[in-house]
C-alpha atoms as a PDB file:
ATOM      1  CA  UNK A   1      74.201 132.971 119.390  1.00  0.00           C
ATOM      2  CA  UNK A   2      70.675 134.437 118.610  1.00  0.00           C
ATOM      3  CA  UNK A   3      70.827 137.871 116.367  1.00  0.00           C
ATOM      4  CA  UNK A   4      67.864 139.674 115.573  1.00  0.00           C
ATOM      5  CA  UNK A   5      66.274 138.828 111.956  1.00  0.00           C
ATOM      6  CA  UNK A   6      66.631 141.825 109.509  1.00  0.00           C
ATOM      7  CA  UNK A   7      63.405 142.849 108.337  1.00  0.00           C
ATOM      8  CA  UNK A   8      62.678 143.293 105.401  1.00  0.00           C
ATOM      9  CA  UNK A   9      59.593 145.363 105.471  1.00  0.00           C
ATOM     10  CA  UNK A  10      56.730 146.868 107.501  1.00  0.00           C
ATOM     11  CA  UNK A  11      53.176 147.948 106.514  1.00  0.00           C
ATOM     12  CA  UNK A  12      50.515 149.529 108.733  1.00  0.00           C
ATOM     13  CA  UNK A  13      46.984 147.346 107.566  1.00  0.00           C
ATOM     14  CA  UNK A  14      43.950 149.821 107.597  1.00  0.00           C
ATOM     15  CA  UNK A  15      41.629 147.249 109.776  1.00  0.00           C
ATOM     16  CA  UNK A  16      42.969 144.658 111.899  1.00  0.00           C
ATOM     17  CA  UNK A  17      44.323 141.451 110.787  1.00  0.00           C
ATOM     18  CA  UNK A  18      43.332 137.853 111.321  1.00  0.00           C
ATOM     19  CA  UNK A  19      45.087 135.495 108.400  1.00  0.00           C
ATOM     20  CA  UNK A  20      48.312 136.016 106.447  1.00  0.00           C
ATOM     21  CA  UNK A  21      49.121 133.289 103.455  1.00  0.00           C
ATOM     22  CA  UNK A  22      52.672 133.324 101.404  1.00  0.00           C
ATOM     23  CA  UNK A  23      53.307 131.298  98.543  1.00  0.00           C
ATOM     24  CA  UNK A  24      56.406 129.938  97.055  1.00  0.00           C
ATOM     25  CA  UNK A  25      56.347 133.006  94.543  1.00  0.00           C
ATOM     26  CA  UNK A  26      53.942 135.981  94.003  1.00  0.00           C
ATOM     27  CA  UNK A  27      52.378 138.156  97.015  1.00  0.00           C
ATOM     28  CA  UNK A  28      51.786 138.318 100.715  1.00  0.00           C
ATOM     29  CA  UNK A  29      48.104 138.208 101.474  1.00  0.00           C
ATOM     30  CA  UNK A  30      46.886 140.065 104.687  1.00  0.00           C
ATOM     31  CA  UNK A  31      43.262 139.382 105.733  1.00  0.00           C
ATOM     32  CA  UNK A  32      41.560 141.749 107.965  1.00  0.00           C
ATOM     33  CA  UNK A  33      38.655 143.100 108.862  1.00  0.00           C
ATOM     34  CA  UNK A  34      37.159 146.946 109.731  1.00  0.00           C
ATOM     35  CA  UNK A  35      36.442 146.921 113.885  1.00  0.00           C
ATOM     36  CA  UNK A  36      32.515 148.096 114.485  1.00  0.00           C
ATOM     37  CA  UNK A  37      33.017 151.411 116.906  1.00  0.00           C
ATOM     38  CA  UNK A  38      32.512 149.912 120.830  1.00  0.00           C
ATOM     39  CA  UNK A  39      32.668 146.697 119.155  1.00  0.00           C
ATOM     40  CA  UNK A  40      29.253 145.785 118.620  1.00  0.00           C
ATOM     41  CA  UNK A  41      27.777 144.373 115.598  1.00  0.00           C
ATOM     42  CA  UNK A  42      24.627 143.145 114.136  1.00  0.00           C
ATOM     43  CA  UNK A  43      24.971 139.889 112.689  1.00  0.00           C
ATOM     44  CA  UNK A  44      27.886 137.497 114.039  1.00  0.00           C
ATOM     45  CA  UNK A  45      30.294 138.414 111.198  1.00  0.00           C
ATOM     46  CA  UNK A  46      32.328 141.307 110.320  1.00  0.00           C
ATOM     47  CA  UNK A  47      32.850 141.860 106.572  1.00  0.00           C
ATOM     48  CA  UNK A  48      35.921 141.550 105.510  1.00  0.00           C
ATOM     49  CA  UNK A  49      38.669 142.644 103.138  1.00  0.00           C
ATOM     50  CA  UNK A  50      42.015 141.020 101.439  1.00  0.00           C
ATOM     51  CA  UNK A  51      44.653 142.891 100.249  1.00  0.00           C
ATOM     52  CA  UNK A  52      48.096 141.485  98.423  1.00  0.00           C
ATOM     53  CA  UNK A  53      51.397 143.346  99.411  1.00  0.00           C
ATOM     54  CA  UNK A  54      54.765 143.069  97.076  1.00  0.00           C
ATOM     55  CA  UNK A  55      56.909 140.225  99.023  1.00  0.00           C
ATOM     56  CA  UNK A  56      60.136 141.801  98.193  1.00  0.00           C
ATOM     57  CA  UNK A  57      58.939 145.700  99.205  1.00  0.00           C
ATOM     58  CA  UNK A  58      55.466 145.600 100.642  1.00  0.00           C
ATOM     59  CA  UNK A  59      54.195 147.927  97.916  1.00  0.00           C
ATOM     60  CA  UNK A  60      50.295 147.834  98.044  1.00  0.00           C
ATOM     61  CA  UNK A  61      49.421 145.746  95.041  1.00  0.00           C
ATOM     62  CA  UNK A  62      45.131 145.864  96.086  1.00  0.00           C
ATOM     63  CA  UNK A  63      42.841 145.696  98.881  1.00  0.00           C
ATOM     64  CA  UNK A  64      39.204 144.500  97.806  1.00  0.00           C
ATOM     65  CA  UNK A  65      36.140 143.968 100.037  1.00  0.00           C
ATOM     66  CA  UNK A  66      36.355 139.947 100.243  1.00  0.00           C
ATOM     67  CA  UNK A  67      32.904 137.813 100.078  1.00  0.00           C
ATOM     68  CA  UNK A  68      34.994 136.216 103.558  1.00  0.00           C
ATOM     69  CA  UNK A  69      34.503 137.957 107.070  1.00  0.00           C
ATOM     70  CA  UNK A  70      35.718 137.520 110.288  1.00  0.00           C
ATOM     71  CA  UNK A  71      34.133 134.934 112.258  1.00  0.00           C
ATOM     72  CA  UNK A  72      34.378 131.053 112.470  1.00  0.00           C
ATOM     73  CA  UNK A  73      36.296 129.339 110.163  1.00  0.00           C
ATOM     74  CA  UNK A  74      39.281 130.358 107.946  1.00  0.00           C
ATOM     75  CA  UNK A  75      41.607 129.060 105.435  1.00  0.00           C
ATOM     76  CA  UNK A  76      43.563 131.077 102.505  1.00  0.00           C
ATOM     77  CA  UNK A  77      45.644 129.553  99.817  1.00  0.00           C
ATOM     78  CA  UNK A  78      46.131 129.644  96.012  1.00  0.00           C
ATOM     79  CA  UNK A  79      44.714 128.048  93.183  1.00  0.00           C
ATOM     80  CA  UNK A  80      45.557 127.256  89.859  1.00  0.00           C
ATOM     81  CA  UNK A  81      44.215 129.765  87.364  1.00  0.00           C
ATOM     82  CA  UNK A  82      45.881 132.688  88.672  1.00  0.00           C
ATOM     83  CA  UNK A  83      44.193 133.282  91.541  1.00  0.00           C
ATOM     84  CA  UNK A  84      43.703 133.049  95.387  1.00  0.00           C
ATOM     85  CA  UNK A  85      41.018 131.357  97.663  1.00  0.00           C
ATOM     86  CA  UNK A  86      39.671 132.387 100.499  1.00  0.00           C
ATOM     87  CA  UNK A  87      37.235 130.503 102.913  1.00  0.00           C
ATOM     88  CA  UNK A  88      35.220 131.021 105.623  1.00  0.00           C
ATOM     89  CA  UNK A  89      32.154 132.994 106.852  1.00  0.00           C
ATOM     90  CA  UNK A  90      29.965 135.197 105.333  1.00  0.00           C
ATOM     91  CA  UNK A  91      26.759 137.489 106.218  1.00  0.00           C
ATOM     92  CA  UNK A  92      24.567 134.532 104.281  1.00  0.00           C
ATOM     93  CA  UNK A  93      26.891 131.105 105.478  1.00  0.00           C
ATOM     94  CA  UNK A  94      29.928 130.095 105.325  1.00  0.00           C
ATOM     95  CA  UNK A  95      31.527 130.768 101.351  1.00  0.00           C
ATOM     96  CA  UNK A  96      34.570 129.497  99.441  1.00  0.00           C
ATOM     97  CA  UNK A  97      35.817 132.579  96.979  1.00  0.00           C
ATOM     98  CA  UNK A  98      37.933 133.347  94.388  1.00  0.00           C
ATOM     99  CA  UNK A  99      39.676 136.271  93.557  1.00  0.00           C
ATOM    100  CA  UNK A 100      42.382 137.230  90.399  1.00  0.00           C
ATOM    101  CA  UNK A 101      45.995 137.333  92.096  1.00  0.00           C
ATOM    102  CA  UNK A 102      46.603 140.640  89.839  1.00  0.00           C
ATOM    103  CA  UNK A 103      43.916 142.515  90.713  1.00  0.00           C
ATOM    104  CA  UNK A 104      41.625 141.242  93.518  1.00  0.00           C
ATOM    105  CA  UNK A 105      38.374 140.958  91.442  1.00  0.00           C
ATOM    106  CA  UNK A 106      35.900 138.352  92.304  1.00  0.00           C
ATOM    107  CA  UNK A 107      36.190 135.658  90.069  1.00  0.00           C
ATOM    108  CA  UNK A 108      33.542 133.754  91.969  1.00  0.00           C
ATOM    109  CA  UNK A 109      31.967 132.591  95.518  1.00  0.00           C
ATOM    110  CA  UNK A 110      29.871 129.629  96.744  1.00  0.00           C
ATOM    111  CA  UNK A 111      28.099 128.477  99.821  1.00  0.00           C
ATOM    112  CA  UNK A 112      29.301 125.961 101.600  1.00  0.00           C
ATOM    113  CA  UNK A 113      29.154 124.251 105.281  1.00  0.00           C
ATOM    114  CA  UNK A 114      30.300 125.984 108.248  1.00  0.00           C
ATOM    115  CA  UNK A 115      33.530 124.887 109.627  1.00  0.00           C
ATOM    116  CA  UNK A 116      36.231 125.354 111.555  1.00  0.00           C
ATOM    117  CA  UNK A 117      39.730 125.235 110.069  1.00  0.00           C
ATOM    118  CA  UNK A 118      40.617 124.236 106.688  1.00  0.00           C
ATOM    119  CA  UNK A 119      43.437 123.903 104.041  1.00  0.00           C
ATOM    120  CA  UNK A 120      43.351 125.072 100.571  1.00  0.00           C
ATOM    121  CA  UNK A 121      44.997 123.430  97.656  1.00  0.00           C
ATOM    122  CA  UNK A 122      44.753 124.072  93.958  1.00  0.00           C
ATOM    123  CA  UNK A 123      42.396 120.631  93.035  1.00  0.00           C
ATOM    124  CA  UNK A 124      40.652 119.565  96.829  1.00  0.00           C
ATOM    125  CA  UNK A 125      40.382 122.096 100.138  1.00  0.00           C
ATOM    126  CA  UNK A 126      39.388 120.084 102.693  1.00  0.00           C
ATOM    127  CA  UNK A 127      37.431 121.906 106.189  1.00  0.00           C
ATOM    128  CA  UNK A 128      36.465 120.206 109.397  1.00  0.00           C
ATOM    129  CA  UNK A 129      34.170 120.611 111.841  1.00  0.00           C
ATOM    130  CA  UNK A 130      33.924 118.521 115.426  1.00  0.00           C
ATOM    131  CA  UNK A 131      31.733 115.846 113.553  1.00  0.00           C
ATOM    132  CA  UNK A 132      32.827 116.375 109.981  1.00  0.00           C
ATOM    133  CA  UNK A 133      35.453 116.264 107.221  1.00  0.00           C
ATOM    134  CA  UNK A 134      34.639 117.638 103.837  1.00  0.00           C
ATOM    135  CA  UNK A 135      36.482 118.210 100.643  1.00  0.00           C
ATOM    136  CA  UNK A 136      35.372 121.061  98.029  1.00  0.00           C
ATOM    137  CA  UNK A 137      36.553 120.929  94.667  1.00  0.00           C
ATOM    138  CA  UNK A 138      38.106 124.241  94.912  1.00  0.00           C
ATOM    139  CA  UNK A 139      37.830 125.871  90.994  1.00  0.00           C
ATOM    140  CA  UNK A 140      33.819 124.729  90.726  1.00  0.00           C
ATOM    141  CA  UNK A 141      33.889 125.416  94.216  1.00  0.00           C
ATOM    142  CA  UNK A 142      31.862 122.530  95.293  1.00  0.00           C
ATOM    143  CA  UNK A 143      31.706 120.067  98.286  1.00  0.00           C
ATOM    144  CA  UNK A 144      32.426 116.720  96.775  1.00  0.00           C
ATOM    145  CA  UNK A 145      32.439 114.205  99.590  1.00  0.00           C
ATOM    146  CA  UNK A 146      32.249 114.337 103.529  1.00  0.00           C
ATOM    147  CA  UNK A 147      33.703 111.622 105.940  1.00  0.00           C
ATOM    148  CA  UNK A 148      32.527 111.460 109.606  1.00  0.00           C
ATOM    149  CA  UNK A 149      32.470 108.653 111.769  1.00  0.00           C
ATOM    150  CA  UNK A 150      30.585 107.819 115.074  1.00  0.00           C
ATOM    151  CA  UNK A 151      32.914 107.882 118.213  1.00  0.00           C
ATOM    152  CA  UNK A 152      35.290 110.457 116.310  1.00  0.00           C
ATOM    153  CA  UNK A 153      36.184 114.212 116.418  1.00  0.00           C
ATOM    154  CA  UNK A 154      38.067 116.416 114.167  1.00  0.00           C
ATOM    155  CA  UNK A 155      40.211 119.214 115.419  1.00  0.00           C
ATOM    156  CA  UNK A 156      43.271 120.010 113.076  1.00  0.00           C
ATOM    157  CA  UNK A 157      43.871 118.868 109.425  1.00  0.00           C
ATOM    158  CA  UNK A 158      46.964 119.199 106.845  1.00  0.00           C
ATOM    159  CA  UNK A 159      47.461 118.186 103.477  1.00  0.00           C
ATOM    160  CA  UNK A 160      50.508 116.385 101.639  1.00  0.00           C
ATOM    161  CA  UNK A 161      50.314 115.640  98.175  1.00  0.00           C
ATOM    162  CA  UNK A 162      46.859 113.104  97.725  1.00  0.00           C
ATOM    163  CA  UNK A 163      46.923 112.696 101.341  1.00  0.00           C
ATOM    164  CA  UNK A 164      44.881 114.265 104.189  1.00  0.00           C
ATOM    165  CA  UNK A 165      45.831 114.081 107.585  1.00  0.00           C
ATOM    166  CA  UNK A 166      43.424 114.505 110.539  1.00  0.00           C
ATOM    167  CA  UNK A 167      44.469 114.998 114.301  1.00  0.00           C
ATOM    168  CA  UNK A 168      41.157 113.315 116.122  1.00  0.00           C
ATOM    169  CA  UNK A 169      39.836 112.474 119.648  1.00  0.00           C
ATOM    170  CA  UNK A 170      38.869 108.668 120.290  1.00  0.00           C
ATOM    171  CA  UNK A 171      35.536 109.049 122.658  1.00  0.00           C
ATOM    172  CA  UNK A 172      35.835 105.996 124.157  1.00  0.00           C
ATOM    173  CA  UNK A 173      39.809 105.859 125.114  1.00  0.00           C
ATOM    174  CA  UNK A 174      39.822 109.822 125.118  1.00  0.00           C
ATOM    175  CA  UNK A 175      43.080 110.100 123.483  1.00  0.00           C
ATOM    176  CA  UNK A 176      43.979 111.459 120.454  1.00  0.00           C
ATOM    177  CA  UNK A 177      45.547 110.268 117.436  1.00  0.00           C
ATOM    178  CA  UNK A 178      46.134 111.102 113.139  1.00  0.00           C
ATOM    179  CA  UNK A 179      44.060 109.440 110.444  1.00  0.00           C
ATOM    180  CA  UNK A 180      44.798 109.490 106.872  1.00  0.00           C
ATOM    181  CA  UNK A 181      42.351 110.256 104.025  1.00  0.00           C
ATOM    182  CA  UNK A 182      42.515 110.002 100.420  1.00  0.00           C
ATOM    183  CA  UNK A 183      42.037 113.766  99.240  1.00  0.00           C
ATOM    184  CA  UNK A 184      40.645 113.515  96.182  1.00  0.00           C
ATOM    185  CA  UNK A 185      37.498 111.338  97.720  1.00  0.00           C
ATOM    186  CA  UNK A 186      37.825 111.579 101.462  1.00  0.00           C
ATOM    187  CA  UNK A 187      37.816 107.217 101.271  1.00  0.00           C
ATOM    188  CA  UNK A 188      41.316 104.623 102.178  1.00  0.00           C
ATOM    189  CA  UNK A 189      40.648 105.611 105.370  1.00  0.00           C
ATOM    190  CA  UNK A 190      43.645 104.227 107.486  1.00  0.00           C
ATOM    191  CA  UNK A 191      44.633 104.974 111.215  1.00  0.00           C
ATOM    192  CA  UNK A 192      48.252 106.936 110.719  1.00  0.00           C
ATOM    193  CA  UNK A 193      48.762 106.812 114.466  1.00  0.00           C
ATOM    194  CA  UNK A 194      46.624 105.378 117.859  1.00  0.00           C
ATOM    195  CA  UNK A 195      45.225 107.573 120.052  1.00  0.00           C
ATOM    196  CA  UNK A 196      47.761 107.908 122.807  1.00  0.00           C
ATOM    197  CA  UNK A 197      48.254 111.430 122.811  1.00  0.00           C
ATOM    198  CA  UNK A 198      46.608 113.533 125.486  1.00  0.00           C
ATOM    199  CA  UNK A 199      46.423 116.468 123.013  1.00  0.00           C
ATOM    200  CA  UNK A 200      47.996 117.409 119.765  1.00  0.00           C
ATOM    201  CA  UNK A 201      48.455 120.928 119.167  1.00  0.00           C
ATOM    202  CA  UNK A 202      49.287 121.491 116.093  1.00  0.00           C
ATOM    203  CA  UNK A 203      49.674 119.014 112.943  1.00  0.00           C
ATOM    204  CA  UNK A 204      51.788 119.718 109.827  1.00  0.00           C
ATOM    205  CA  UNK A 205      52.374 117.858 106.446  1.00  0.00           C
ATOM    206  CA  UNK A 206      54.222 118.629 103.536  1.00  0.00           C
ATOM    207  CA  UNK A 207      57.242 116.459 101.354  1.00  0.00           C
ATOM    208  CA  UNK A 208      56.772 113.157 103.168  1.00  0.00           C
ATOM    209  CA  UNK A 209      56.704 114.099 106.891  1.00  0.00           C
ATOM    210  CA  UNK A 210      54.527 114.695 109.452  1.00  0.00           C
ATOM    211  CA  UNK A 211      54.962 117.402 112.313  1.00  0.00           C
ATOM    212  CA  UNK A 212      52.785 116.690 115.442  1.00  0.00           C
ATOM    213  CA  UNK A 213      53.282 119.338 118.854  1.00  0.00           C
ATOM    214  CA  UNK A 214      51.708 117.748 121.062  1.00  0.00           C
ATOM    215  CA  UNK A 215      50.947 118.194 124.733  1.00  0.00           C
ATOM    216  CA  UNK A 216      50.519 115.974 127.983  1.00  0.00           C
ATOM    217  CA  UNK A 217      50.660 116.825 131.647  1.00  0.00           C
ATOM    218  CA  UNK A 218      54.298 117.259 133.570  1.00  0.00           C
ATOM    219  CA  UNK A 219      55.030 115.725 136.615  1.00  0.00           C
ATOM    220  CA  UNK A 220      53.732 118.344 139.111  1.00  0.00           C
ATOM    221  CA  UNK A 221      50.343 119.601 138.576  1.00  0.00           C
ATOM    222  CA  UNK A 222      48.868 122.040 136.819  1.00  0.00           C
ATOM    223  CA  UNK A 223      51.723 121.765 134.511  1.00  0.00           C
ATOM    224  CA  UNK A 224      52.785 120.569 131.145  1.00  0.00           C
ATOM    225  CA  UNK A 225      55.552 119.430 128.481  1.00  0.00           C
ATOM    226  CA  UNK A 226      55.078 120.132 124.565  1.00  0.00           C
ATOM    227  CA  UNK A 227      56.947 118.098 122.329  1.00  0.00           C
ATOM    228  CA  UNK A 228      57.795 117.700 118.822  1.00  0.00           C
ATOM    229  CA  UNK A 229      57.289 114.863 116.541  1.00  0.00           C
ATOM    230  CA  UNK A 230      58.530 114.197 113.157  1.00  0.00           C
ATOM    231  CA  UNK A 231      57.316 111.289 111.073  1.00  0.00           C
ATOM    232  CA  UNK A 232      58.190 109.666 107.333  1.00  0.00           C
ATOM    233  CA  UNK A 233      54.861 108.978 105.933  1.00  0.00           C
ATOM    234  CA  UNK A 234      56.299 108.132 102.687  1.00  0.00           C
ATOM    235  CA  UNK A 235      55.529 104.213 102.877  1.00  0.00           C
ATOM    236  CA  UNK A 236      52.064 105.306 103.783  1.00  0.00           C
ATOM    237  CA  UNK A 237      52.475 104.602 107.382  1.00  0.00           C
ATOM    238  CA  UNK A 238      54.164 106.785 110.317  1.00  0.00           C
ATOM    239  CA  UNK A 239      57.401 105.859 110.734  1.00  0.00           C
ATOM    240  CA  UNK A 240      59.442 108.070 113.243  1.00  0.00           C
ATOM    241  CA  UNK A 241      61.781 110.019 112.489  1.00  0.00           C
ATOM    242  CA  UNK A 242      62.816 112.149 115.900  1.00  0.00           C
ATOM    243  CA  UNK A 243      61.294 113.461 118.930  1.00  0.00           C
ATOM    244  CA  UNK A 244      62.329 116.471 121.009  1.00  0.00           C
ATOM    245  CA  UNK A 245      60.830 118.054 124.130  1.00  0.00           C
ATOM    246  CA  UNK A 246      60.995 121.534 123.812  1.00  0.00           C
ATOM    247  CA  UNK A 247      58.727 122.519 126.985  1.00  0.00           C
ATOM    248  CA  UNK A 248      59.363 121.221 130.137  1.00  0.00           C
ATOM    249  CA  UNK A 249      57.092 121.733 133.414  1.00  0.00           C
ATOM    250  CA  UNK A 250      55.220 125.265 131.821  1.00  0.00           C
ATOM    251  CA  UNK A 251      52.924 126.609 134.150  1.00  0.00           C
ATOM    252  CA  UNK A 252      50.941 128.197 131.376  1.00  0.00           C
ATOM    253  CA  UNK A 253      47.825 126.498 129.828  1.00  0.00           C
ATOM    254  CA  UNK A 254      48.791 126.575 126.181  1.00  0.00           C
ATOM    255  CA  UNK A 255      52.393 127.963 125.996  1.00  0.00           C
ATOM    256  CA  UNK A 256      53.162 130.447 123.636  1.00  0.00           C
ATOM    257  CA  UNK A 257      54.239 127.849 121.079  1.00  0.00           C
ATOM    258  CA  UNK A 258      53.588 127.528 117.140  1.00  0.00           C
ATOM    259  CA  UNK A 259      55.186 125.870 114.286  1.00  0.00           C
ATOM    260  CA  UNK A 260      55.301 126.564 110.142  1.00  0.00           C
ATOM    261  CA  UNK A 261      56.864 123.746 108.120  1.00  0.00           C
ATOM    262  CA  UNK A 262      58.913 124.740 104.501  1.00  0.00           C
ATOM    263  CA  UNK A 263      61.177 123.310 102.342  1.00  0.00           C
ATOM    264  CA  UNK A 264      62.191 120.919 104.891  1.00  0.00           C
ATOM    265  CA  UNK A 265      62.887 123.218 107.596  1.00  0.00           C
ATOM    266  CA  UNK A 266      60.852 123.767 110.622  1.00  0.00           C
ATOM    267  CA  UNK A 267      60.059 127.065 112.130  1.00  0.00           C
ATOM    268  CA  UNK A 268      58.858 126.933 116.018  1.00  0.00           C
ATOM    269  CA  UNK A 269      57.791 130.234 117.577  1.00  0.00           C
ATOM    270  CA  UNK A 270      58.570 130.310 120.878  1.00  0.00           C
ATOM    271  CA  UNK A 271      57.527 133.826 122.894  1.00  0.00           C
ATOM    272  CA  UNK A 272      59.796 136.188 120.040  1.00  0.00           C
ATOM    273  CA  UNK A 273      62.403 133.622 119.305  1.00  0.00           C
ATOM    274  CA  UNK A 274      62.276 131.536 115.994  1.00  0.00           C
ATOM    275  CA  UNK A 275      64.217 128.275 115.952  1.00  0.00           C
ATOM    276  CA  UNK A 276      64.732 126.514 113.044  1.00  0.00           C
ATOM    277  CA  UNK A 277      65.608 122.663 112.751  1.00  0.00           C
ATOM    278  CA  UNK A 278      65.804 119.933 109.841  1.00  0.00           C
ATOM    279  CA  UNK A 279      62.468 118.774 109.455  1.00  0.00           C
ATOM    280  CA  UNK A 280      64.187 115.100 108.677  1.00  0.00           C
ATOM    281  CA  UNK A 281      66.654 115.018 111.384  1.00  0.00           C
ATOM    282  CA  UNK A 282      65.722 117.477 114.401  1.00  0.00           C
ATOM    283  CA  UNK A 283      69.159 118.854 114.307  1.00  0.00           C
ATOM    284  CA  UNK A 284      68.841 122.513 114.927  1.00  0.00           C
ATOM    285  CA  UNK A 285      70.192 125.154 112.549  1.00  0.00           C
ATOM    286  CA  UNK A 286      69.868 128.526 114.210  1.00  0.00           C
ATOM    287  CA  UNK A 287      67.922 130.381 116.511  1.00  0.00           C
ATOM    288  CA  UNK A 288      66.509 134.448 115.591  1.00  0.00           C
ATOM    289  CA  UNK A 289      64.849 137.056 117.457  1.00  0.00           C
ATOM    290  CA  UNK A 290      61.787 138.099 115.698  1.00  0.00           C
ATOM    291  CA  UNK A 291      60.641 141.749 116.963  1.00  0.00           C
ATOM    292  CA  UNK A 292      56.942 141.312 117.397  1.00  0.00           C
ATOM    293  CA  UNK A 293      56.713 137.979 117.548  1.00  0.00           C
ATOM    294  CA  UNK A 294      55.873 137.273 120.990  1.00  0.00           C
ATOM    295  CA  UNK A 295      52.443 139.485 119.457  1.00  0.00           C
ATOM    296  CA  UNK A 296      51.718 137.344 116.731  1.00  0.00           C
ATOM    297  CA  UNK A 297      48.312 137.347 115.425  1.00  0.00           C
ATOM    298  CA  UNK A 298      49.499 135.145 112.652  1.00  0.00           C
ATOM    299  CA  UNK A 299      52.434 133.988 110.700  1.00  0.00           C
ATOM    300  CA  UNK A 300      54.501 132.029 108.524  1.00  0.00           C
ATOM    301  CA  UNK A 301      57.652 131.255 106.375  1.00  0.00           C
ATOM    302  CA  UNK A 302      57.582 130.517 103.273  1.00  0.00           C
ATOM    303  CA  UNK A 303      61.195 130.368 101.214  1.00  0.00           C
ATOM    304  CA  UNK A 304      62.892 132.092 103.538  1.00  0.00           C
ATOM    305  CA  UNK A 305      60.576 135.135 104.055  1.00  0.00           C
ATOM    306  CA  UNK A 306      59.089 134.953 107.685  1.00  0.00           C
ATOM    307  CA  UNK A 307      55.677 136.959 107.536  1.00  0.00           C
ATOM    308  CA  UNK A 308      54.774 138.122 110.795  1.00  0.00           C
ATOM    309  CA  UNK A 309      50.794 139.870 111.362  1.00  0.00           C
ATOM    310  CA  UNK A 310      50.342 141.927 114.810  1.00  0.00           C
ATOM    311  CA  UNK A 311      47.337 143.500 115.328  1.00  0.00           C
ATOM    312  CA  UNK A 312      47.121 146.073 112.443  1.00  0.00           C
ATOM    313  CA  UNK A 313      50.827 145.843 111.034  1.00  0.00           C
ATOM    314  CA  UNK A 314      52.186 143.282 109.113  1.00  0.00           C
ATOM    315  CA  UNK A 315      56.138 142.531 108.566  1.00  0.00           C
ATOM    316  CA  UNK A 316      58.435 140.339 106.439  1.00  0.00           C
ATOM    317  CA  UNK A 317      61.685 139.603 107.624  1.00  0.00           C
ATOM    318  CA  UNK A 318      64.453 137.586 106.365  1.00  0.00           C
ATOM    319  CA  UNK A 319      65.023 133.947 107.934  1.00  0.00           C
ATOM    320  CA  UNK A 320      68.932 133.410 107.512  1.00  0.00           C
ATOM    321  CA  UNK A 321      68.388 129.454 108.528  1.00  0.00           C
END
């Protein structure tokens, strides 16, 4: 039976939002950004702000001006000395910054390429572009090695331990597949799995497995299936673990489907309904409304503590799964 999650708490954001990150432990971090009146502005980015919100009561820890805007490219994560990193544009380029968990001052910002999604991670953050893959060392800040490859392109990344994973589109058989990189020096370049998808989604990594959605036309037109992958990559190859359709014949382009991986479990967001399976087995644990969901700018679960971003109001709720 689905029941409605309890929520925990609910904050109005003074801006609108367009990233959330959640550790294991400490705050929630709400990215936003102040709208221009009429929505015009001069330069392609809006300037932007971070603020960190109690996870327990969503007391208003800070909000600081961030060195990161709104625009192309984001990624938000923590690092290891106490403090969280941002990336993505800026009014001069595209900038990597770092700011004190305790307080939001700037510990720090550097240029670097612009890009289009990226993970962070305490040692290597690695962004991507169409054409590129590139790893920054994330405390100098620095971009330490690239990896492109004629014939390829780059469209979603994750990161598991000293591996990176990289959902790309063969040119010649226009299909798409996963490599694996090493993180630390973007080389041991191996081919996790062919090119025989028509489109992946979304791509997920974290203890050992591998979470593909992926997407391929149904059998009338104009329609299509999503379906969920899970692999072991613990051998250092794919090895699968169970497969589940979980979209059949949608009329929509892209339906309103999303998935967050934790502790084993994953999450997929399906309109305002959260179901929750074993990430090793497929076998489903529970199903919960989430009110707002089906208006999800962005979101994630992290121990249990689904944060949820509309437009200008963040919520945490409690995931009982």
């Amino acid at each position: 039976m689905t029941r409605t999650a309890r929520r925990r708490w609910s904050r109005e954001f003074k801006g609108e939002i367009d990233g959330v990150f959640v550790g294991q432990t400490g705050p929630v971090f709400l990215h936003g950004y102040d709208p221009p009146v009429g929505g015009k502005w001069v330069d392609d980015v809006i300037p932007g702000k971070l603020g960190a919100f109690d996870r327990g009561t969503g007391e208003t820890l800070w909000v600081s001006p961030c060195e990161v805007g709104y625009g192309r490219g984001f990624g938000v994560g923590l690092g290891t000395q106490n403090d969280v990193i941002v990336l993505g544009p800026g009014i001069q380029g595209h900038r990597i910054a770092r700011m004190a968990i305790a307080s939001g001052e700037l510990l720090g910002a550097s240029e670097i390429e612009p890009f289009d999604i990226a993970v962070v991670a305490g040692d290597v953050s690695v962004a991507i572009t169409p054409g590129r893959v590139t790893g920054i060392l994330t405390e100098p800040m620095i971009e330490v090695w690239t990896y492109e490859r004629e014939g390829e392109r780059y469209h979603l990344v994750a990161r598991d331990a000293e591996r990176v994973y990289v959902a790309f589109t063969d040119a010649a058989q226009r299909r798409q597949g996963v490599l694996s990189l090493d993180a630390q020096n973007g080389d041991g370049r191996s081919l996790l799995l062919a090119p025989e998808y028509h489109v992946i989604h979304e791509c997920l990594a974290g203890d050992g497995v591998l979470m593909l959605l992926t997407g391929k036309p149904a059998a009338r037109r104009g329609e299509q299936e999503l379906v969920l992958e899970a692999f072991s990559t613990r051998t250092g190859e794919a090895v699968r673990l169970w497969k589940q359709k979980i979209v059949e014949d949608s009329a929509d382009d892209l339906p309103d489907v999303s998935v967050s991986l934790d502790c084993g479990k994953l999450y997929v967001a399906n309109g305002a309904l959260l179901s929750v399976c074993d990430a090793l087995s497929g076998r489903a644990l529970g199903e919960v409304a989430l009110p707002g969901l089906d208006e999800r700018i962005a979101w994630q679960v992290s121990q249990g503590a689904g944060v949820l971003a509309e437009e200008t109001r963040a919520s945490v709720f409690e995931i009982p799964a």
